[in-house]
Protein backbone atom coordinates (compact mmCIF):
# COMPACT_ATOMS: atom_id res chain seq x y z
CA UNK A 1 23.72 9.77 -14.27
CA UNK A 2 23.88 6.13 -14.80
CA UNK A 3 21.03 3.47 -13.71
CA UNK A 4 21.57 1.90 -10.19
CA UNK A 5 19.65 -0.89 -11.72
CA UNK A 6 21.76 -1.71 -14.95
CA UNK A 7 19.88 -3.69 -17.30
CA UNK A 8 16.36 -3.29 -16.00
CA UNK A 9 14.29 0.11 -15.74
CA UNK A 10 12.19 -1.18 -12.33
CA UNK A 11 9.43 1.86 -12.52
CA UNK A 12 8.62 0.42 -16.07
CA UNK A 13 9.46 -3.14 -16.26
CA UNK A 14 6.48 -4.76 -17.79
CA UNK A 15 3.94 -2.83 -16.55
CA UNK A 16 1.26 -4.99 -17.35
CA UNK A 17 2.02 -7.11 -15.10
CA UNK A 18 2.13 -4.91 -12.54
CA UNK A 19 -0.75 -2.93 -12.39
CA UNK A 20 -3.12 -4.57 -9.79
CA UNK A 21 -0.11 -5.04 -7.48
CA UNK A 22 -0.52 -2.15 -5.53
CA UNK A 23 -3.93 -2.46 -4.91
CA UNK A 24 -3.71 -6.33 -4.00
CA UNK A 25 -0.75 -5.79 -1.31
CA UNK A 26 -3.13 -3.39 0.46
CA UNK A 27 -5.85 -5.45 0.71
CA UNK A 28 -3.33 -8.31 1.62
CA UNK A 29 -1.79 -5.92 4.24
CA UNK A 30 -5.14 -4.68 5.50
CA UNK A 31 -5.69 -8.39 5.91
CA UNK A 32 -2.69 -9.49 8.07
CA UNK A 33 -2.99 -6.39 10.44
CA UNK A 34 -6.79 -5.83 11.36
CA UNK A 35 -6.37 -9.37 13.16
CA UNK A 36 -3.61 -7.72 15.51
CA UNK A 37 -5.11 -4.25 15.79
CA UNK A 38 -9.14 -5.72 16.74
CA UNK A 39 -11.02 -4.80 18.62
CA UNK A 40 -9.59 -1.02 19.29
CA UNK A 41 -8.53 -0.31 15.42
CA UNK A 42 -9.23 -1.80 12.13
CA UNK A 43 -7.47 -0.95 8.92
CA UNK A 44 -10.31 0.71 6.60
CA UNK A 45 -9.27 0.77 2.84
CA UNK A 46 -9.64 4.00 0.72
CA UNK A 47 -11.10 5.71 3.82
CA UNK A 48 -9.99 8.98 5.05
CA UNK A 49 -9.93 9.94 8.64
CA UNK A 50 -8.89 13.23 10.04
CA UNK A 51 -8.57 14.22 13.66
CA UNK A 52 -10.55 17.40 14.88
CA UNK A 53 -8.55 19.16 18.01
CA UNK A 54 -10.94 20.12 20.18
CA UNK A 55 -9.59 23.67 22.28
């Protein structure tokens, strides 16, 4: 199957430039939202939370 990207592989296009992206855009995005989501929520990085039903 051909590229849908011809001329460029995207998942390995200089990948040393790339690898603190991810973690930067969610601390950029955890940024921008906890102002709108205060003082209900907040956006907690590399924190799980899971819900326990109650019966």
């Amino acid at each position: 199957m051909p590229s849908p990207f011809p001329g460029m592989n995207p998942y390995l296009e200089k990948p040393e430039y790339w690898s603190q992206v991810h973690k930067w855009l969610i601390v950029l995005i955890a940024q921008s939202l906890n102002p709108q989501l205060r003082p209900k929520y907040r956006v907690a990085i590399e924190e799980r939370v899971y819900p326990a039903h109650h019966q």
